[in-house]
Protein backbone atom coordinates (compact mmCIF):
# COMPACT_ATOMS: atom_id res chain seq x y z
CA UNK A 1 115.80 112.49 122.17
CA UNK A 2 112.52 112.83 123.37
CA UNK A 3 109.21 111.61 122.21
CA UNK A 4 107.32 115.02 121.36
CA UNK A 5 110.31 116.02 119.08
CA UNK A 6 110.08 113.17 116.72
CA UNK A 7 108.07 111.21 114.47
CA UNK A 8 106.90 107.45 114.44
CA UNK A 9 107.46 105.79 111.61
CA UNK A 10 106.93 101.95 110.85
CA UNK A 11 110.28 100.04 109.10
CA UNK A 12 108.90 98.76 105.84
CA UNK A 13 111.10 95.34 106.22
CA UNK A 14 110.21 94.01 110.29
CA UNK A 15 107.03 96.81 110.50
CA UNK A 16 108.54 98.09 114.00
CA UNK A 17 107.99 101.52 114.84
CA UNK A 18 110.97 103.73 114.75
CA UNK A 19 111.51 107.57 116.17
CA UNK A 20 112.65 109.79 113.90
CA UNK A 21 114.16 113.18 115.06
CA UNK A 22 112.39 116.14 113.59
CA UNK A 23 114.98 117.51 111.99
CA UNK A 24 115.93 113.85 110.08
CA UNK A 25 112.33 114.21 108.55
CA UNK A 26 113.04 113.42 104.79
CA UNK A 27 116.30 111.53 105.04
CA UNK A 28 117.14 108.15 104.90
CA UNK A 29 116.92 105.92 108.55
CA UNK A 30 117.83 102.68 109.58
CA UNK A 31 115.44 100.40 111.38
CA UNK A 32 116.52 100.12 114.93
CA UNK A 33 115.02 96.33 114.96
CA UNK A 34 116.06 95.11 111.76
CA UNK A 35 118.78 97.35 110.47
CA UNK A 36 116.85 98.46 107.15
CA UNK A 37 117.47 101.10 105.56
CA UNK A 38 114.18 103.15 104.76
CA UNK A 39 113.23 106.71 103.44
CA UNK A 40 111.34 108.81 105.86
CA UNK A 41 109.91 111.45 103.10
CA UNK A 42 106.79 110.41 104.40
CA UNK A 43 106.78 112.35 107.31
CA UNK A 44 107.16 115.34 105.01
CA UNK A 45 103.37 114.59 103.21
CA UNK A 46 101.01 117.61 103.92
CA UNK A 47 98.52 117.05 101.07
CA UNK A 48 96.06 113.83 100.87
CA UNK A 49 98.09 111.19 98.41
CA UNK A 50 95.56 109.69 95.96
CA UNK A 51 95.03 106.11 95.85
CA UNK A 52 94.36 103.70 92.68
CA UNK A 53 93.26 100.06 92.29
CA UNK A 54 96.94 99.89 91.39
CA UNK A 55 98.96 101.69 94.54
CA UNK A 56 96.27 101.31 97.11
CA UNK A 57 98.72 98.00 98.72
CA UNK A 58 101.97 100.25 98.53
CA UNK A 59 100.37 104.00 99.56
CA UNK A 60 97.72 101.91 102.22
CA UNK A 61 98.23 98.94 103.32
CA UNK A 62 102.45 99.29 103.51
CA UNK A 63 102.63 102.77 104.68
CA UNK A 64 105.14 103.52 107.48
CA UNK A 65 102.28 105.41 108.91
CA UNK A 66 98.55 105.08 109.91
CA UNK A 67 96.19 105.91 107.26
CA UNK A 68 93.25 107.01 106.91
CA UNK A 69 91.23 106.21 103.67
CA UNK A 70 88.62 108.54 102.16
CA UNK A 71 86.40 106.90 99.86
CA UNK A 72 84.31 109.58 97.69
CA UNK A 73 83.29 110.48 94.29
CA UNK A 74 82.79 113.38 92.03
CA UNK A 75 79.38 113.46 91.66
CA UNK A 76 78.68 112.84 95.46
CA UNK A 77 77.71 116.69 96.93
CA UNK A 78 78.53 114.92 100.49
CA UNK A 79 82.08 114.54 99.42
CA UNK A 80 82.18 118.19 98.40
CA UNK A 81 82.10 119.34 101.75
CA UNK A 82 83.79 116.39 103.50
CA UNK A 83 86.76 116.85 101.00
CA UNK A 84 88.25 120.07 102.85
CA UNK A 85 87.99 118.45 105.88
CA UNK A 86 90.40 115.64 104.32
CA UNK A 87 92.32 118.06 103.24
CA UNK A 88 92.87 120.40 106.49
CA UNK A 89 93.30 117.21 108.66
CA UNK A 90 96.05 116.05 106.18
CA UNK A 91 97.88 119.64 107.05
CA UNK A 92 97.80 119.08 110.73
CA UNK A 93 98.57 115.23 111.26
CA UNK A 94 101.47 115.79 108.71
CA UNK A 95 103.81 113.42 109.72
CA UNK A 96 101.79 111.01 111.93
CA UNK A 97 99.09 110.11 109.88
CA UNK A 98 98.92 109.66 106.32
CA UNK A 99 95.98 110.41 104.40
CA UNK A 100 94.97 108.53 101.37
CA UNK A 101 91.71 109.40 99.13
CA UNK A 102 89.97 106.73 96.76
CA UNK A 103 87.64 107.63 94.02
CA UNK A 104 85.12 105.06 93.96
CA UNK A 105 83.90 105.47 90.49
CA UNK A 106 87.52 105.14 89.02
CA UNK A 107 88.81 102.48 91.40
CA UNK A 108 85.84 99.63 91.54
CA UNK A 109 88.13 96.96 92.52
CA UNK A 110 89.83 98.40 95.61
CA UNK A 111 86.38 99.68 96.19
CA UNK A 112 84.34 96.51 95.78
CA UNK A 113 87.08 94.45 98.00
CA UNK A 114 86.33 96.49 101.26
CA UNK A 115 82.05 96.67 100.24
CA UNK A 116 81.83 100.90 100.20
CA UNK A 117 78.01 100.70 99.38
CA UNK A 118 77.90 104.28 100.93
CA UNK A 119 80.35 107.39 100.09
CA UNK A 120 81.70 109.47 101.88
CA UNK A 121 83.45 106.87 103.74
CA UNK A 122 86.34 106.63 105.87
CA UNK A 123 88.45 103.56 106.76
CA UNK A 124 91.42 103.43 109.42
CA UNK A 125 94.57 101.39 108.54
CA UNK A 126 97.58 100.43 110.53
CA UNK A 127 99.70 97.76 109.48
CA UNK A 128 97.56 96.86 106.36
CA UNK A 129 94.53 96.13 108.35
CA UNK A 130 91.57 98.27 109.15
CA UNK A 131 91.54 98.97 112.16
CA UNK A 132 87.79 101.03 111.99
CA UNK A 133 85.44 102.61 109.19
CA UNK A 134 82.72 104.99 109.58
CA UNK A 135 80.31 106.22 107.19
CA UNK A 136 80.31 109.78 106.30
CA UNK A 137 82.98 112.24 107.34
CA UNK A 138 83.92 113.46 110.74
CA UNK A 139 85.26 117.30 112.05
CA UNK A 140 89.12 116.95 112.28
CA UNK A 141 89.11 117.20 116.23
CA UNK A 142 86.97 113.89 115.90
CA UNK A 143 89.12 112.55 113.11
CA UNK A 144 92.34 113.20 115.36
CA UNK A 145 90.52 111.36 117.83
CA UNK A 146 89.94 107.87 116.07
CA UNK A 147 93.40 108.60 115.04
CA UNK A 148 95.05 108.89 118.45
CA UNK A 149 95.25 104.96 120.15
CA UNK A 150 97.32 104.71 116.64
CA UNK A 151 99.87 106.85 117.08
């Protein structure tokens, strides 16, 4: 098995990173550290997953994959056009990064705890911490980028 033909996908139990064959994208694995057993349906995400106050630990901070968080709300015309862009990058890092987006207006806790003052905002997650933010949104070649010393 090589490398390009699979996916990388952190073991919810020990948090090691596991390959995953393409074609086993969507069943169940088994941590080669720890032995648990973990679905990889993850891999199989194309669309942005939206995040509350209530699943922002489970879909962000323990997701088998890096995430990156888009902060925005509906009124905001910035987020209008940065909101595509979310949504196209989602399409073409399906499977190696996961991303998550937060309305701000509906979700002031998870909002207040990481201080988004500003929106749009982005925020990059591996292993539950953030590993960068940046104000405003960023072309997906950029995104994949900031992405990449993650993967």
């Amino acid at each position: 098995m090589t490398t390009d033909k699979a996916f990388k996908l952190r073991c919810p139990g020990c948090r090691a990173r596991n390959r995953i064959p393409t074609d086993k994208a969507g069943q169940t694995a088994k941590c080669g550290k720890c032995g648990t057993s973990f679905s990889t349906a993850t891999l199989l995400e194309s669309t942005p997953v939206m995040v509350s106050d209530r699943n922002f630990e489970q879909a962000v901070l323990n997701s088998p994959l890096p995430v990156i968080l888009y902060c925005w709300a509906p009124w905001c015309s910035g987020c209008a056009q940065v909101g595509p862009i979310m949504d196209d990058f989602a399409r073409k890092a399906k499977g190696r990064v996961r991303v998550a987006k937060l309305n701000v207006d509906a979700n002031p806790q998870t909002a207040a705890r990481f201080d988004v003052r500003s929106i749009p905002f982005l925020f990059v997650f591996d292993k539950g911490q953030i590993k960068d933010s940046m104000p405003g949104g960023l072309p997906v070649a950029e995104l994949m980028l900031k992405i990449a010393p993650l993967l």
